[in-house]
Protein backbone atom coordinates (compact mmCIF):
# COMPACT_ATOMS: atom_id res chain seq x y z
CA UNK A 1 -9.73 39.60 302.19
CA UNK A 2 -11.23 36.40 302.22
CA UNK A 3 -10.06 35.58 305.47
CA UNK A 4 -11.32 38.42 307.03
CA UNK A 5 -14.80 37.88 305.41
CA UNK A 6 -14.84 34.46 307.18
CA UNK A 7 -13.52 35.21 310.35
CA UNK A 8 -16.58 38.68 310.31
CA UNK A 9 -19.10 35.51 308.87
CA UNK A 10 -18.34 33.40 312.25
CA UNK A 11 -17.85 36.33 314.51
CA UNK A 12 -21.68 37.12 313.41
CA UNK A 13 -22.99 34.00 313.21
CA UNK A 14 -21.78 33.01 316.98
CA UNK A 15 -22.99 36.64 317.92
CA UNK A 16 -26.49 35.69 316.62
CA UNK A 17 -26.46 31.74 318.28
CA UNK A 18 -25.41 34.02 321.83
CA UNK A 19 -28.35 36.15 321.33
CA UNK A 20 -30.79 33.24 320.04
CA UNK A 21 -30.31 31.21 323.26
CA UNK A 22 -30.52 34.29 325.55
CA UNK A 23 -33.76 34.38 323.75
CA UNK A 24 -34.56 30.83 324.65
CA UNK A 25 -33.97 31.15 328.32
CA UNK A 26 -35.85 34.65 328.40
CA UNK A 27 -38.64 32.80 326.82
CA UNK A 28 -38.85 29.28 329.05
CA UNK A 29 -38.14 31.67 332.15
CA UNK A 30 -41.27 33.60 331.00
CA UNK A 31 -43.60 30.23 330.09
CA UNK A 32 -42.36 28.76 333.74
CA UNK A 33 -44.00 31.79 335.18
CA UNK A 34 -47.47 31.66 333.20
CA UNK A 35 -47.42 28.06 333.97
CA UNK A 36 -46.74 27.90 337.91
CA UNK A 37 -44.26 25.50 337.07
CA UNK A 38 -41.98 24.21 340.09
CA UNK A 39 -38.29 24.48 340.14
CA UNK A 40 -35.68 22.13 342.30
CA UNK A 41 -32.01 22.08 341.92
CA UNK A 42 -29.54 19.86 343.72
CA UNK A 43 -27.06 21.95 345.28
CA UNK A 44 -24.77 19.46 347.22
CA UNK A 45 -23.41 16.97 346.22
CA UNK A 46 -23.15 17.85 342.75
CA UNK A 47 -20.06 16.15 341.81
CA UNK A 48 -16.47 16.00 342.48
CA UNK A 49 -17.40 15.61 346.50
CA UNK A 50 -15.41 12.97 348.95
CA UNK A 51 -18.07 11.62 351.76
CA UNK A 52 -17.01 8.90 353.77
CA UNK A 53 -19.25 6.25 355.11
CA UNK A 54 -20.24 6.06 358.95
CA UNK A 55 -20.15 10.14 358.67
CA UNK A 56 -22.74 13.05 357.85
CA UNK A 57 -23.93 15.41 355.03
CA UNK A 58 -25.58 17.90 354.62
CA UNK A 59 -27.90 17.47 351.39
CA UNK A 60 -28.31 20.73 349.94
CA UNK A 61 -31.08 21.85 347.46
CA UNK A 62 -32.49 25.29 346.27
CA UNK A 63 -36.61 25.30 345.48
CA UNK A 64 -39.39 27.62 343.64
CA UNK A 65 -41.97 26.69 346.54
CA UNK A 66 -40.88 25.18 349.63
CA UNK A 67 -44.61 23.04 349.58
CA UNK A 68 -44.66 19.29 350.60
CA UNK A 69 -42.00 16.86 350.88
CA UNK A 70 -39.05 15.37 349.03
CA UNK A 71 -37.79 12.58 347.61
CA UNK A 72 -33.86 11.61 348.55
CA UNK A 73 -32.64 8.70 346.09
CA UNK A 74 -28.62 7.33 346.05
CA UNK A 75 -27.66 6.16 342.63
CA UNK A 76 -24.68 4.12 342.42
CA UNK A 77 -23.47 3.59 338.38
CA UNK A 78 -26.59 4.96 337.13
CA UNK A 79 -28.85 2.62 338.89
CA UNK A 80 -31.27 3.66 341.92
CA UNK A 81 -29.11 1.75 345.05
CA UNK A 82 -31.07 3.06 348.00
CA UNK A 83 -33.57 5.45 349.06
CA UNK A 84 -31.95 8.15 351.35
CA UNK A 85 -35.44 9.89 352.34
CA UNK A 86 -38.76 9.39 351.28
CA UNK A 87 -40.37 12.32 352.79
CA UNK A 88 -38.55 14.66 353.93
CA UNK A 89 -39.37 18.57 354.52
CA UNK A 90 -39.08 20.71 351.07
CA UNK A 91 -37.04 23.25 352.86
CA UNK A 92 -33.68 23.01 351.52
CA UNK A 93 -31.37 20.60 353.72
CA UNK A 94 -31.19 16.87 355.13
CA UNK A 95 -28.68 15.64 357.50
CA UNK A 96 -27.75 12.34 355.61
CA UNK A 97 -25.87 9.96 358.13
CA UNK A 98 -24.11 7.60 355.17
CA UNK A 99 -24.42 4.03 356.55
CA UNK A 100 -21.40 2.46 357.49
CA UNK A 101 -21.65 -0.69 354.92
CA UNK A 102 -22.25 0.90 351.50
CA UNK A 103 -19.46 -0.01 349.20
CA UNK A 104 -16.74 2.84 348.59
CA UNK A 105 -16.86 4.19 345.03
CA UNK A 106 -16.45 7.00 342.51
CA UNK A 107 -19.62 6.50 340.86
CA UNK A 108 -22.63 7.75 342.90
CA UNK A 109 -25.03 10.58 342.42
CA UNK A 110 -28.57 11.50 344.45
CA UNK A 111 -31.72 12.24 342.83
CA UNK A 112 -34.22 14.83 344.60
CA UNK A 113 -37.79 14.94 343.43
CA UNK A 114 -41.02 16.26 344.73
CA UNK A 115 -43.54 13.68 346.40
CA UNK A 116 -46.19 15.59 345.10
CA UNK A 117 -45.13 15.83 341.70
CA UNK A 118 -42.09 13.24 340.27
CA UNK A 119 -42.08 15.39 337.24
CA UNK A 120 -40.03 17.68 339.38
CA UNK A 121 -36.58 16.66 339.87
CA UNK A 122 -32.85 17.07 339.82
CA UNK A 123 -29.80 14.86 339.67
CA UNK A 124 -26.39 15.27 340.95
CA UNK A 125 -24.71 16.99 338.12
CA UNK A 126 -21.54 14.72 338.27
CA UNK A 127 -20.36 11.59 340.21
CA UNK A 128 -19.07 12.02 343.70
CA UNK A 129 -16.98 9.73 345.58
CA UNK A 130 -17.93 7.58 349.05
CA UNK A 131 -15.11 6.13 350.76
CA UNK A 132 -14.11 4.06 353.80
């Protein structure tokens, strides 16, 4: 009996935590709205990815309003290594020709932010790898 009145406890209490962050999200969706808060997530690459140097990528982002102009950043080891763009159009995609000489490695991620607003950002999710 005691068992079951623990397992019922924890089967409630993770029932409740579920519904508590639904409530969370319902609530920060609705505050982003009242606010005219801007959204940007990095779609591409977001981890995992192979790009090799000399070639092209497509850099891939989704946006709340498509105003202004981005920021492209390359981190290498979580440290800024190059600027990609500095102003390109907020509309979703950038051609990215990877130059030739930056070092191969498993360890790189790109930031995006508005130019407008630096507040507004997103980072790869995971590292990607650039080889030869």
């Amino acid at each position: 009996m005691k068992k079951k009145l623990i397992v019922l406890s924890l089967v409630a209490l993770g029932l409740a935590f579920v519904s508590g962050t639904g409530i969370r999200r319902a609530q920060a969706a609705q505050a982003t709205q009242a606010t005219g808060t801007v959204g940007i997530k990095l779609l591409y690459p977001n981890g995992g990815e192979v790009l090799k140097t000399g070639a092209s990528a497509l850099i891939k982002w989704t946006f709340d309003d498509s105003k202004g102009k981005v920021i492209l950043v390359l981190y290498k080891n979580g440290i800024k290594y190059s600027v990609i763009s500095d102003g390109a159009p907020n509309n979703g995609l950038f051609l990215w020709k990877i130059p030739p000489a930056l070092p191969e490695g498993n360890d790189y991620r790109v930031r995006i932010r508005l130019k407008d607003n630096l507040s507004i950002n997103d980072f790869s999710d995971r590292n990607f790898t650039i080889k030869k």
